[in-house]
N, C-alpha and C. Protein backbone atom coordinates (compact mmCIF):
# COMPACT_ATOMS: atom_id res chain seq x y z
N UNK A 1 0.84 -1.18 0.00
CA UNK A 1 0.00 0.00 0.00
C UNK A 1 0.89 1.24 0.00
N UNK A 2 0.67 2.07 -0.68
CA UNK A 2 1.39 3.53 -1.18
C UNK A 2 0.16 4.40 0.04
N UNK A 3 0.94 5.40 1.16
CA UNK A 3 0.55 6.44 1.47
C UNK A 3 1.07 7.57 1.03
N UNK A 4 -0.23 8.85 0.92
CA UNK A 4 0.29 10.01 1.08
C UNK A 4 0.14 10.80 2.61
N UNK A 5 1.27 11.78 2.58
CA UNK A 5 1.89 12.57 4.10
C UNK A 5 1.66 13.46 3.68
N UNK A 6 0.90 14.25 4.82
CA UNK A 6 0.59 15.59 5.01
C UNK A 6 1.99 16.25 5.34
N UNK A 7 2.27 15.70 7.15
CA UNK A 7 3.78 16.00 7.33
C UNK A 7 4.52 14.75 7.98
N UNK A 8 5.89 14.84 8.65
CA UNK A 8 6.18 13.68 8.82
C UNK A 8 7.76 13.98 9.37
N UNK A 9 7.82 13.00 9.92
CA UNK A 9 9.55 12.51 10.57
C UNK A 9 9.88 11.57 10.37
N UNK A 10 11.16 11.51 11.13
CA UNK A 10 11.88 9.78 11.04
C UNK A 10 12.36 10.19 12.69
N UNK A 11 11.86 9.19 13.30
CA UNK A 11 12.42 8.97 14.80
C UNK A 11 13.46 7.81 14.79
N UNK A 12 14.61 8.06 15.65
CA UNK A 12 15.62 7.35 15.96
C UNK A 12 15.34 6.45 17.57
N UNK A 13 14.82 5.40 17.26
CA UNK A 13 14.33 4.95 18.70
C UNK A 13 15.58 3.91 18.91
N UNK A 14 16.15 3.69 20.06
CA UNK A 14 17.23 3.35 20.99
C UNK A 14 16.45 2.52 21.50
N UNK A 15 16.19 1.14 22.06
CA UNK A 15 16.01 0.14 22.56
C UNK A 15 16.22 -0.69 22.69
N UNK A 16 16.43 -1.45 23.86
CA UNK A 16 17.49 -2.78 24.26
C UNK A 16 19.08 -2.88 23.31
N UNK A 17 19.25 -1.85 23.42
CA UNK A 17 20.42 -1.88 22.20
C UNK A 17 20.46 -2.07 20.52
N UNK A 18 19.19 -2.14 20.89
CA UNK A 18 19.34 -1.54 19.05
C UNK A 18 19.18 -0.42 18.72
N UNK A 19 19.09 0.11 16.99
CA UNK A 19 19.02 1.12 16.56
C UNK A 19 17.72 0.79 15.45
N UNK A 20 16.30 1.13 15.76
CA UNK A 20 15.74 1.67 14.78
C UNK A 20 15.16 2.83 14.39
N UNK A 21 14.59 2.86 13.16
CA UNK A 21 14.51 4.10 12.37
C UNK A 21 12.87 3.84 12.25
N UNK A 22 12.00 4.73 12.64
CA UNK A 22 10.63 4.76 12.17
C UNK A 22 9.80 5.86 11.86
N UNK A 23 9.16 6.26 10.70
CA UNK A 23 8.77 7.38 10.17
C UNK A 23 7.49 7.51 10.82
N UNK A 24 7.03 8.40 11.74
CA UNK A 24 5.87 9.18 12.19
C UNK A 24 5.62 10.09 11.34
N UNK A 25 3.91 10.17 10.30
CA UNK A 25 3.63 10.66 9.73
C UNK A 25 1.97 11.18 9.71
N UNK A 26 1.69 12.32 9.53
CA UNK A 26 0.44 12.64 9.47
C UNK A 26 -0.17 12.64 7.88
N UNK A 27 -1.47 11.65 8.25
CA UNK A 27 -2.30 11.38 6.73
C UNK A 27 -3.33 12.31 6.42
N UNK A 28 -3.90 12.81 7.64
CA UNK A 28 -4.68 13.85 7.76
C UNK A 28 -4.48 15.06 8.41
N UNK A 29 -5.61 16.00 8.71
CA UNK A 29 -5.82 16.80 9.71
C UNK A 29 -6.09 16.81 10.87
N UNK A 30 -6.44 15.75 11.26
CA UNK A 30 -7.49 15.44 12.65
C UNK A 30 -6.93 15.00 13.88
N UNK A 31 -6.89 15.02 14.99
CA UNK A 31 -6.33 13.99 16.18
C UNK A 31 -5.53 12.52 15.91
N UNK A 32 -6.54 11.84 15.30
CA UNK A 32 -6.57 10.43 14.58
C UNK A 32 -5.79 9.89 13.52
N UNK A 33 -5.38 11.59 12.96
CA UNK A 33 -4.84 10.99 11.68
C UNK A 33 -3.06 10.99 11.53
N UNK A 34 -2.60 10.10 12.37
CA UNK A 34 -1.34 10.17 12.02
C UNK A 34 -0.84 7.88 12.09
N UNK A 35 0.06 7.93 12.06
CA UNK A 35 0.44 6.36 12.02
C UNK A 35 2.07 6.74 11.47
N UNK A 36 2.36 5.44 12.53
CA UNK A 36 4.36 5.26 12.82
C UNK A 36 3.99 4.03 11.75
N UNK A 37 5.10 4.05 10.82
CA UNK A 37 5.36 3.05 10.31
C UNK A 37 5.86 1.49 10.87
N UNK A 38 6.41 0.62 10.38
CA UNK A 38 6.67 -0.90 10.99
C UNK A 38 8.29 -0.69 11.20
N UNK A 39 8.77 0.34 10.34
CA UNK A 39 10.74 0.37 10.70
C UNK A 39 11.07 0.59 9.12
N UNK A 40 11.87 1.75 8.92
CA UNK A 40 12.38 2.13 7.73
C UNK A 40 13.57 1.31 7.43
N UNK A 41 13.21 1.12 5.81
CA UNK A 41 13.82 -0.47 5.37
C UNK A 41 14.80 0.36 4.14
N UNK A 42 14.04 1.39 3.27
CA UNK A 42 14.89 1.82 2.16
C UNK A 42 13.91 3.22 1.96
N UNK A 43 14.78 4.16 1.50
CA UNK A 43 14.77 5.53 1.30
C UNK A 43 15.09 6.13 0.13
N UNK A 44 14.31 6.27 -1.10
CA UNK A 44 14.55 6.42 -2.55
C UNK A 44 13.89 7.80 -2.57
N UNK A 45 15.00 8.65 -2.85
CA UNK A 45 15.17 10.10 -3.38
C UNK A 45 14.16 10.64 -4.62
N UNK A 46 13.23 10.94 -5.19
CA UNK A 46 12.35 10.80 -5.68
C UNK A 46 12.40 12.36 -6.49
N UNK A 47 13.32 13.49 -5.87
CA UNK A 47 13.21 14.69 -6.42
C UNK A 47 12.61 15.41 -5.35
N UNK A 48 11.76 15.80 -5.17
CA UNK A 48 10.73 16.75 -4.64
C UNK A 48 9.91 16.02 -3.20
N UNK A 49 10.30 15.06 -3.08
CA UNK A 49 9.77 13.70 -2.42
C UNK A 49 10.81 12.61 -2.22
N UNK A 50 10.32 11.71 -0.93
CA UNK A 50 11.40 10.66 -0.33
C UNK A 50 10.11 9.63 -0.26
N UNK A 51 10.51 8.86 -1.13
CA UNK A 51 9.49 7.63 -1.21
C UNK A 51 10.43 6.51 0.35
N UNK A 52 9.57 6.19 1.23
CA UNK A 52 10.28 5.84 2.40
C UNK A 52 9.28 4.18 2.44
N UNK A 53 10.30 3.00 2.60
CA UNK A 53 9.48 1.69 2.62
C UNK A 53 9.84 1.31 3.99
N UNK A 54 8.72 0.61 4.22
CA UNK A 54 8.87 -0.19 5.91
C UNK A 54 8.71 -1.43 5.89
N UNK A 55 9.19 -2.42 6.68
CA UNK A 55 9.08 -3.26 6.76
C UNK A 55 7.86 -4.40 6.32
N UNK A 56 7.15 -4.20 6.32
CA UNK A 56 5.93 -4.61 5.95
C UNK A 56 5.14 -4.89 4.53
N UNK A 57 6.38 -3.75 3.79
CA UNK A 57 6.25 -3.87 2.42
C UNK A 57 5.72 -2.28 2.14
N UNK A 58 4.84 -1.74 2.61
CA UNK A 58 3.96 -0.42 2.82
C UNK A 58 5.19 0.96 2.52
N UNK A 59 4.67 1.66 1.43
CA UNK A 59 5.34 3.02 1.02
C UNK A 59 4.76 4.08 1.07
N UNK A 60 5.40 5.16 1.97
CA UNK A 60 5.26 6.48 2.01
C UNK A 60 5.74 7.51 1.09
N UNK A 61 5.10 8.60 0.40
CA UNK A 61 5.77 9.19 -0.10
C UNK A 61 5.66 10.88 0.40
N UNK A 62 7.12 11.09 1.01
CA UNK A 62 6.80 12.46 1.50
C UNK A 62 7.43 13.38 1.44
N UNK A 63 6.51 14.77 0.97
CA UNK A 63 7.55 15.90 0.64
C UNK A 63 8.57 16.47 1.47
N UNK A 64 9.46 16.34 0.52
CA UNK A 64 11.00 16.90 1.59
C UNK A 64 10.47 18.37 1.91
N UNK A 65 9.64 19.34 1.52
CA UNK A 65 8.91 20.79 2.44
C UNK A 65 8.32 20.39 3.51
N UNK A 66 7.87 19.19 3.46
CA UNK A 66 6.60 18.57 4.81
C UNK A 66 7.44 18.19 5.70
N UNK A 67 8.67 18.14 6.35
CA UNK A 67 9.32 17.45 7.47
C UNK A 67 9.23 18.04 8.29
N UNK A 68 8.16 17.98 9.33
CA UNK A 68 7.89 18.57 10.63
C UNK A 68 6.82 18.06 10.89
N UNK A 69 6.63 18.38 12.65
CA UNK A 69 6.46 17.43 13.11
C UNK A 69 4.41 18.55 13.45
N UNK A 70 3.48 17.97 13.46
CA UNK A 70 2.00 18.30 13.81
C UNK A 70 1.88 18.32 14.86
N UNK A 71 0.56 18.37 15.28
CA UNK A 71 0.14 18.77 17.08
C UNK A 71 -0.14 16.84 17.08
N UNK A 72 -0.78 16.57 16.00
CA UNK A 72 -1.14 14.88 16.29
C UNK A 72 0.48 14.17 16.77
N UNK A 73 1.34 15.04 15.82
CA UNK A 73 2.10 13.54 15.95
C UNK A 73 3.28 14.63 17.35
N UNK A 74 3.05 15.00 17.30
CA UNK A 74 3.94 15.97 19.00
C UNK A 74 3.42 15.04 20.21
N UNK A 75 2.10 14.99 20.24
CA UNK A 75 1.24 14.54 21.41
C UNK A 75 1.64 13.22 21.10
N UNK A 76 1.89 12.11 20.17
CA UNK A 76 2.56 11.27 20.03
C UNK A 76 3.96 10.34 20.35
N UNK A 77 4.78 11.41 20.16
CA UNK A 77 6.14 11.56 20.24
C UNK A 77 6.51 11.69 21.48
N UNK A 78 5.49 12.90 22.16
CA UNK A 78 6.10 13.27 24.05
C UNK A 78 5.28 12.57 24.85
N UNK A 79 4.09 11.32 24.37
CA UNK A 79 3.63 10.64 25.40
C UNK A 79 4.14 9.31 25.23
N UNK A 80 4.16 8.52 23.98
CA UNK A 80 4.74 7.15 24.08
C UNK A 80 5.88 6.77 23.50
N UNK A 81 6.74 7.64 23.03
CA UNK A 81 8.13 7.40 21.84
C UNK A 81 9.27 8.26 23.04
N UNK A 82 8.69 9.53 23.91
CA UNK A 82 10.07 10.01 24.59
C UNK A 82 10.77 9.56 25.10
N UNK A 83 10.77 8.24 25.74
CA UNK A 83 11.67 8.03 26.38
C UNK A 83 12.77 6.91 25.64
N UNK A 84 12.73 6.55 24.53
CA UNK A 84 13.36 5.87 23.81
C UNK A 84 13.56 6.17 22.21
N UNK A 85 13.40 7.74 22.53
CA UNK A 85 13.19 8.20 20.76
C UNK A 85 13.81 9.39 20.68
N UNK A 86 14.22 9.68 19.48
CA UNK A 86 14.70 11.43 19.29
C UNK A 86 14.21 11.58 17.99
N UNK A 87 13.67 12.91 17.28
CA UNK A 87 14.06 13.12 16.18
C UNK A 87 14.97 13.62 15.45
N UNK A 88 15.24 12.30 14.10
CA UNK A 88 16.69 12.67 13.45
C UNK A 88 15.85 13.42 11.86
N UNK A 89 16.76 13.93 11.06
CA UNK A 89 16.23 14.39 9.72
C UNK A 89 16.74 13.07 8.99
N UNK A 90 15.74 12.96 8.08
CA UNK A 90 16.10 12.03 6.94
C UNK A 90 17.30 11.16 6.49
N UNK A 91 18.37 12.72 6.17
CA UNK A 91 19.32 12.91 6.09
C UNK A 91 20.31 11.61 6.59
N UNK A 92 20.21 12.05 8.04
CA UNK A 92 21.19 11.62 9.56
C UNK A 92 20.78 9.82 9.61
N UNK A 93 19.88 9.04 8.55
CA UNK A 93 20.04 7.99 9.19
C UNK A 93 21.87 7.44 8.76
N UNK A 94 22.25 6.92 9.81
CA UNK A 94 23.29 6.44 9.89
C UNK A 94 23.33 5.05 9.41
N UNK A 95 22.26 4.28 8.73
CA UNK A 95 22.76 3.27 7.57
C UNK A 95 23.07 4.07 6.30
N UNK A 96 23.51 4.31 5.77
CA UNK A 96 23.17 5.70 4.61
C UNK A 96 22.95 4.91 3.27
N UNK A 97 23.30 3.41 2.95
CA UNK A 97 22.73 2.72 2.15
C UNK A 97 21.02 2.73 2.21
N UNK A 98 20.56 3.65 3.12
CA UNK A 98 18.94 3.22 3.05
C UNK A 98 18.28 4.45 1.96
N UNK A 99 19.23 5.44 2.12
CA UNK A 99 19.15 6.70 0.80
C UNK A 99 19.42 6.02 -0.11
N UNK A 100 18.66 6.35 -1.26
CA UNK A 100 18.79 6.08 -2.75
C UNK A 100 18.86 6.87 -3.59
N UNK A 101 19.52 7.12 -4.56
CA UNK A 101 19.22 8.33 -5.54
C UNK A 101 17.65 7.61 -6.74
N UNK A 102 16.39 8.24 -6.83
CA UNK A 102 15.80 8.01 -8.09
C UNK A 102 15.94 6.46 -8.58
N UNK A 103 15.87 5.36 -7.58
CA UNK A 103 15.78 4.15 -8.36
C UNK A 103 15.22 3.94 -8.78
């Protein structure tokens, strides 16, 4: 399934010693409307847009202007992700094979 993002991040969550990467993104306007992906798998540069895949198979595509963070996905972030999460930019994931140029 292909989503579109209103706006959106990539959180760096730290747990039991690992390192994953998961994109918090808003689909709508509303309270309701946001959803964390399953774990960012590959990151294809798209131009104007970062087509972002998760584990699950499921693709986001979101404008590199839209990277910030909503009131949905804030209230998100500082009640169940703070204590094992930061936000990184796109950029900063530190697999950097997960950027793609236009594949």
């Amino acid at each position: 399934m292909i989503y579109d993002t209103n706006t959106w991040v990539v959180v760096k969550i730290d747990f039991q010693e690992e390192i994953y990467y998961k994109l918090v993104v808003a689909i709508g306007f509303g309270m309701n409307d946001w959803r964390i992906n399953s774990g960012i798998t590959k990151v294809i540069d798209r131009g104007v847009s970062y087509e972002v895949f998760g584990c699950t198979g499921s693709s986001y595509i979101c404008n590199k202007d839209s990277e910030e963070v909503s009131r949905p996905m804030e209230e998100i972030l500082l009640q169940r992700l703070s204590e094992h999460s930061k936000i990184v930019s796109i950029c900063d994931i530190e697999d950097k094979y997960l950027l793609e140029p236009n594949d």
